[in-house]
Protein backbone atom coordinates (compact mmCIF):
# COMPACT_ATOMS: atom_id res chain seq x y z
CA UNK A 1 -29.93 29.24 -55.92
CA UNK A 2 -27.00 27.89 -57.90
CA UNK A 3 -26.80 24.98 -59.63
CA UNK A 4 -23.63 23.18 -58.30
CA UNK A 5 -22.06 20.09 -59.54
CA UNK A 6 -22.58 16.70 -57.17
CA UNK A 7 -18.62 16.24 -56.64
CA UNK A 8 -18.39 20.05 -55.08
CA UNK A 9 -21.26 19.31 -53.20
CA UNK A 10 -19.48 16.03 -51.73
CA UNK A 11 -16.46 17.61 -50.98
CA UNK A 12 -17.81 20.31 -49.36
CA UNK A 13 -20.24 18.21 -46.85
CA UNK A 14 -16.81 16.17 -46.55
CA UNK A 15 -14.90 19.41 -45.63
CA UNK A 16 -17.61 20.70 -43.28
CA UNK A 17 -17.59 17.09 -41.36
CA UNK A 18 -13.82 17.15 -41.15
CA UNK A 19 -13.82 20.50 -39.35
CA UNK A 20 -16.64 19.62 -37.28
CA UNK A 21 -14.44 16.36 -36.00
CA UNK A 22 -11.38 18.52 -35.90
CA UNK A 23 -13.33 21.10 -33.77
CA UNK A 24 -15.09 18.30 -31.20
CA UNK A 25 -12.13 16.53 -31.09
CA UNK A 26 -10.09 19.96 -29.50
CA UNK A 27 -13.28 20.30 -26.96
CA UNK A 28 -12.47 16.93 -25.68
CA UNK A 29 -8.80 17.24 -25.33
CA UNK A 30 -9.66 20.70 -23.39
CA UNK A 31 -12.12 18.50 -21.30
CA UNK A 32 -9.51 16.63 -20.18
CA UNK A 33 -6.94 18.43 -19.74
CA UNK A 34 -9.19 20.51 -17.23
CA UNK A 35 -10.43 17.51 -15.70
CA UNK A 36 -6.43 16.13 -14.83
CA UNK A 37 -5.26 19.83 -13.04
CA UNK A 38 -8.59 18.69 -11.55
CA UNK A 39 -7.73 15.62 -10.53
CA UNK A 40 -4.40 16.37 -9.21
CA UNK A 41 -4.18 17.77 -5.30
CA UNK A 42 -2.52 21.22 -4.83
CA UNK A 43 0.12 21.26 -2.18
CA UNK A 44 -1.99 22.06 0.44
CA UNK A 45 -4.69 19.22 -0.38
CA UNK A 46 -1.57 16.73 0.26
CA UNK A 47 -0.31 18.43 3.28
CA UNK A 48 -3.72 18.40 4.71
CA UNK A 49 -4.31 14.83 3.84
CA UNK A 50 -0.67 14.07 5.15
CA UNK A 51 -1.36 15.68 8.53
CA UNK A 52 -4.93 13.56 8.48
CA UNK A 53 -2.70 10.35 7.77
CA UNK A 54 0.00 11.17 10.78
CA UNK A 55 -3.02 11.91 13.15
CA UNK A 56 -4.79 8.79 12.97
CA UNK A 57 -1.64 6.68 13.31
CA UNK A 58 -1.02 8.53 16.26
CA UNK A 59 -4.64 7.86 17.71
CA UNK A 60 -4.77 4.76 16.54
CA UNK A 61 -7.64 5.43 14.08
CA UNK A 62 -6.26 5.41 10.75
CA UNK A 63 -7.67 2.87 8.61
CA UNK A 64 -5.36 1.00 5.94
CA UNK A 65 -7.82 0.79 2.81
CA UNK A 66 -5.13 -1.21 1.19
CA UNK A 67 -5.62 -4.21 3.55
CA UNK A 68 -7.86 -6.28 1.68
CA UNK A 69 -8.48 -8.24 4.95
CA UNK A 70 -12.17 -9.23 5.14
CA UNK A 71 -13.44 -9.13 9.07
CA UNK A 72 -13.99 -12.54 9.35
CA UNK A 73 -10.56 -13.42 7.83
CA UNK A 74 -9.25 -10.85 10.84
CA UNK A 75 -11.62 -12.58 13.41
CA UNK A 76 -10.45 -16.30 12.53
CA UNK A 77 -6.65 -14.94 12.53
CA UNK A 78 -6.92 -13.27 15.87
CA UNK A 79 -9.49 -15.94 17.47
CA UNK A 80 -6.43 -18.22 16.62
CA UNK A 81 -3.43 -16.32 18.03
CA UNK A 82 -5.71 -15.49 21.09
CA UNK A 83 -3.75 -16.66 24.44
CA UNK A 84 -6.63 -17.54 26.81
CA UNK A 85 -5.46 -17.68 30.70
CA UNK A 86 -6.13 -20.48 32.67
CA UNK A 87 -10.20 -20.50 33.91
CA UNK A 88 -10.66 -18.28 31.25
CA UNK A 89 -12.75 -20.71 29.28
CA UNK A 90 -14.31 -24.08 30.25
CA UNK A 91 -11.64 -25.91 28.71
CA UNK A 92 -13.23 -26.62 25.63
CA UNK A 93 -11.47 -26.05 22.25
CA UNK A 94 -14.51 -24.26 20.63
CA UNK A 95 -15.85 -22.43 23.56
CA UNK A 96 -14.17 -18.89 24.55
CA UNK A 97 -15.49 -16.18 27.70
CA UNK A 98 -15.46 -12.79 26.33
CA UNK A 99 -13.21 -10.35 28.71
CA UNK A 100 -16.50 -8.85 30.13
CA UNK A 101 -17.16 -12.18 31.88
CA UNK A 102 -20.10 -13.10 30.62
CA UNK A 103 -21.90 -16.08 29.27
CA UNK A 104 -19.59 -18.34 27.56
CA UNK A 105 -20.21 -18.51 23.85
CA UNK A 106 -19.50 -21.44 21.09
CA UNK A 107 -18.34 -19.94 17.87
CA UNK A 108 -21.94 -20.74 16.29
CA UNK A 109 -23.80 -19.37 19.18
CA UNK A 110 -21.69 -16.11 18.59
CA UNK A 111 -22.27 -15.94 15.12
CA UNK A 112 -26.24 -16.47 15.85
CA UNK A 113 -25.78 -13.55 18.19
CA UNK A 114 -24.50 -11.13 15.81
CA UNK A 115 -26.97 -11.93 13.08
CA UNK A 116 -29.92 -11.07 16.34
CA UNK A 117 -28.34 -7.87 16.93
CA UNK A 118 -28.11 -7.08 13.33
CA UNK A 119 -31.35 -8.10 13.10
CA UNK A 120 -30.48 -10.83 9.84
């Protein structure tokens, strides 16, 4: 072996590190650059996904995931703007028939219901 002075021996471990960082730092930019043409839909992806979009609307399916809207926010709303027809309920504020002509419900006695069925 040959004897080698301290200072080359620093600036060679401090070469080899550089290129090592230089090196890792070129995998990871490869990384994600493949991982963005990933990410990105081809033309037929959004055509497809266009067409599934249309389709619902049309059926009446789709589903707006940008409506933040929790259910019971949606059930209070539409309980509210609900027109009941005369005889449709007993004529109490916080009592309502559903359409199937059932028993009459109170709000609480619904919720107790659900939580039954769900079995909470």
């Amino acid at each position: 072996m040959i004897p080698m002075h301290p200072h080359l021996i620093s600036q060679l471990i401090a070469a080899r590190q550089a290129d090592l960082m230089a090196r890792a730092r070129q995998q990871r930019l490869a990384q994600q650059a493949r991982a963005s043409r990933r990410a990105r839909p081809t033309q037929r992806e959004a055509k497809d996904h266009d067409a599934k979009i249309r389709t619902g609307l049309a059926r009446g399916t789709h589903v707006d995931t940008s409506n933040r809207t929790t259910v019971a926010e949606y059930f209070a709303r539409w309980l509210a703007d609900r027109v009941l027809r005369y005889g449709s309920g007993s004529g109490d504020p916080d009592r309502c028939q559903g359409s199937g002509g059932g028993r009459t419900l109170t709000l609480a006695e619904f919720g107790e219901a659900l939580r039954r069925r769900k079995g909470l």
